[in-house]
Every structure is written in structure tokens, then in C-alpha cells.
C-alpha atoms as a PDB file:
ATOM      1  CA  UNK A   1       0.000   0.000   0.000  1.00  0.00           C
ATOM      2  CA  UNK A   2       1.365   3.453  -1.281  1.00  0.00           C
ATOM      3  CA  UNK A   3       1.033   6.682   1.145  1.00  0.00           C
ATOM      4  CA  UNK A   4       0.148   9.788  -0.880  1.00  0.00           C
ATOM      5  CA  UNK A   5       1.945  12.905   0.380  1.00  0.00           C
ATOM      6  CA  UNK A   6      -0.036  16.277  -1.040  1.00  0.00           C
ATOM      7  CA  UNK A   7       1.653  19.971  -0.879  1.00  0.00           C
ATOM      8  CA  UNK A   8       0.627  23.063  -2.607  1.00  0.00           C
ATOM      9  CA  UNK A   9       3.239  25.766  -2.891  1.00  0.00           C
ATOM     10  CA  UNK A  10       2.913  29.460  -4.287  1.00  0.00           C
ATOM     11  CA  UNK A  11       5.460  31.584  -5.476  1.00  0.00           C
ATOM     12  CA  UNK A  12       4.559  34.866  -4.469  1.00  0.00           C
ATOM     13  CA  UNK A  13       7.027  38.066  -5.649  1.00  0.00           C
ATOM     14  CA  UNK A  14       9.760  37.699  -4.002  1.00  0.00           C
ATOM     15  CA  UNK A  15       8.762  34.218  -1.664  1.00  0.00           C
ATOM     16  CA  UNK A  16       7.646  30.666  -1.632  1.00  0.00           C
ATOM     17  CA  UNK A  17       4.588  29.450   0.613  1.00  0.00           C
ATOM     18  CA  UNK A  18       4.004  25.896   1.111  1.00  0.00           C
ATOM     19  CA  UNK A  19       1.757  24.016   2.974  1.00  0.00           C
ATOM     20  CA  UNK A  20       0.475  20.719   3.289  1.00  0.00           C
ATOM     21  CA  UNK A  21      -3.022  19.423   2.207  1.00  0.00           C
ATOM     22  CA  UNK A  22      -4.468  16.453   4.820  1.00  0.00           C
ATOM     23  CA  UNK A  23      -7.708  13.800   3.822  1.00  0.00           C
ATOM     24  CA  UNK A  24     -10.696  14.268   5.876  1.00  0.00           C
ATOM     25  CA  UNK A  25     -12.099  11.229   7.005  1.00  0.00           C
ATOM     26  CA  UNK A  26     -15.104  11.674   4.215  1.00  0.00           C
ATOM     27  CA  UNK A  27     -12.209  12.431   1.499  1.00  0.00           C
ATOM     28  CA  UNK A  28     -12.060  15.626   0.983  1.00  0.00           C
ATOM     29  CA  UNK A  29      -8.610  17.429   0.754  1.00  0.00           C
ATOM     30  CA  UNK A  30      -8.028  20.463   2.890  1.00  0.00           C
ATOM     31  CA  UNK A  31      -5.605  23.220   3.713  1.00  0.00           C
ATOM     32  CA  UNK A  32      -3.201  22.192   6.750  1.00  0.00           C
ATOM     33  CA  UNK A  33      -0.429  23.550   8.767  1.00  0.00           C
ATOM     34  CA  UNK A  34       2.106  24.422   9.231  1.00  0.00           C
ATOM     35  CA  UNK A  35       2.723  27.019   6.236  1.00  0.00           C
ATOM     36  CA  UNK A  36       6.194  27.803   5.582  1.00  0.00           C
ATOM     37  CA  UNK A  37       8.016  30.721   3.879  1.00  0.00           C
ATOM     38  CA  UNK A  38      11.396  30.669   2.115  1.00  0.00           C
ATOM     39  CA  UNK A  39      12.762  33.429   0.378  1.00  0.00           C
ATOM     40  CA  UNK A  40      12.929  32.911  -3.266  1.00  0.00           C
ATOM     41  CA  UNK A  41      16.341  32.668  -4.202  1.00  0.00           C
ATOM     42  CA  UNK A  42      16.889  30.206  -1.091  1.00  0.00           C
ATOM     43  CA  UNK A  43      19.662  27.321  -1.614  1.00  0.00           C
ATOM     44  CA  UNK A  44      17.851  23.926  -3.076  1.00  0.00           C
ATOM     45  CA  UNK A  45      18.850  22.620   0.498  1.00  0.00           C
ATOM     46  CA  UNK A  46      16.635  24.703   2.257  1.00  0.00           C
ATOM     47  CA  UNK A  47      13.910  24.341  -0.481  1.00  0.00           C
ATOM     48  CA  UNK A  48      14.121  20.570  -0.449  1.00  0.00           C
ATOM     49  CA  UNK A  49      14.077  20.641   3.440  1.00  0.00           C
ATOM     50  CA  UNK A  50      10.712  22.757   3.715  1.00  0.00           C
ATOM     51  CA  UNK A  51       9.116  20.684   1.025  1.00  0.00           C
ATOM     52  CA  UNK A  52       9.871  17.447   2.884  1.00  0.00           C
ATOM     53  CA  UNK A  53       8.568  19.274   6.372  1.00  0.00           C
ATOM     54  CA  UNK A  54       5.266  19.970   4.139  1.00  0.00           C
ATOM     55  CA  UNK A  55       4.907  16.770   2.862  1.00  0.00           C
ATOM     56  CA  UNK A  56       5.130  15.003   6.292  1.00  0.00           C
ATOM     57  CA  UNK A  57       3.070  17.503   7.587  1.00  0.00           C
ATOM     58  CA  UNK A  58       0.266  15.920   5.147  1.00  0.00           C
ATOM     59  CA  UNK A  59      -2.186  13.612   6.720  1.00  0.00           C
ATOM     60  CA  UNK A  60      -4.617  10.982   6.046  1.00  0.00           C
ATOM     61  CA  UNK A  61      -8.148  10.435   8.041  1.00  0.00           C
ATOM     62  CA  UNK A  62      -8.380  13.959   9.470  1.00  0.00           C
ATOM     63  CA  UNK A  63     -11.309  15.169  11.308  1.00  0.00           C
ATOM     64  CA  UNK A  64     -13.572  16.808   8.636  1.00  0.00           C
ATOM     65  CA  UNK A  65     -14.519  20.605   9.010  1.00  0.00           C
ATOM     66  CA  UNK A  66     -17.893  21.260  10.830  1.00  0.00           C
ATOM     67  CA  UNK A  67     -18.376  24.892   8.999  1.00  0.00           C
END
């Protein structure tokens, strides 16, 4: 069985936001934290790094929003 890891990242001016997406328990992705900010012209290092945080960060079976 394969575990699916979801991220989105934006690049914004001068920045890069990620952030991790999680599965509610009825399947429905959603925005999770945390939400981290590197500067654009960051070394890969530090890019790679805060993408792997993002991705663990990702969950499966979370409780689904009630609003």
C-alpha cells in the first residue's frame, strides 16, 4: 500500500509558501499547517528541506470541518 503525500506551494514576488493538504475522514482534501516561507532565491537545500517538512506535515483520516 502506497502513502500519498499532497503539498501546494505558491510563489509569491519575491517568496515561496508551502503548505500541506491532509484527507478528511469523508475524502475531501483540505488546507493544513504548518505554512512555511522561504525566500525565493533560497539554496535547493533549504527548499528541499521545507518541502519534505510539508509533505510530512500531510495527513490521512483527518477530522472533517464542521463549517
Amino acid at each position: 500500500m502506497s502513502t500519498l503525500a499532497v503539498a501546494t506551494v505558491y510563489l509569491r514576488r519575491d517568496v515561496i509558501l508551502l503548505h500541506p493538504m491532509s484527507m478528511t475522514i469523508h475524502g475531501v482534501w483540505i488546507f493544513s499547517e504548518p505554512c512555511l516561507r522561504t525566500a525565493i532565491n533560497c539554496a535547493d537545500a533549504e527548499l528541499g528541506e521545507a518541502l519534505h517538512q510539508t509533505l510530512d506535515a500531510s495527513k490521512k483520516n483527518v477530522p472533517h470541518p464542521t463549517q
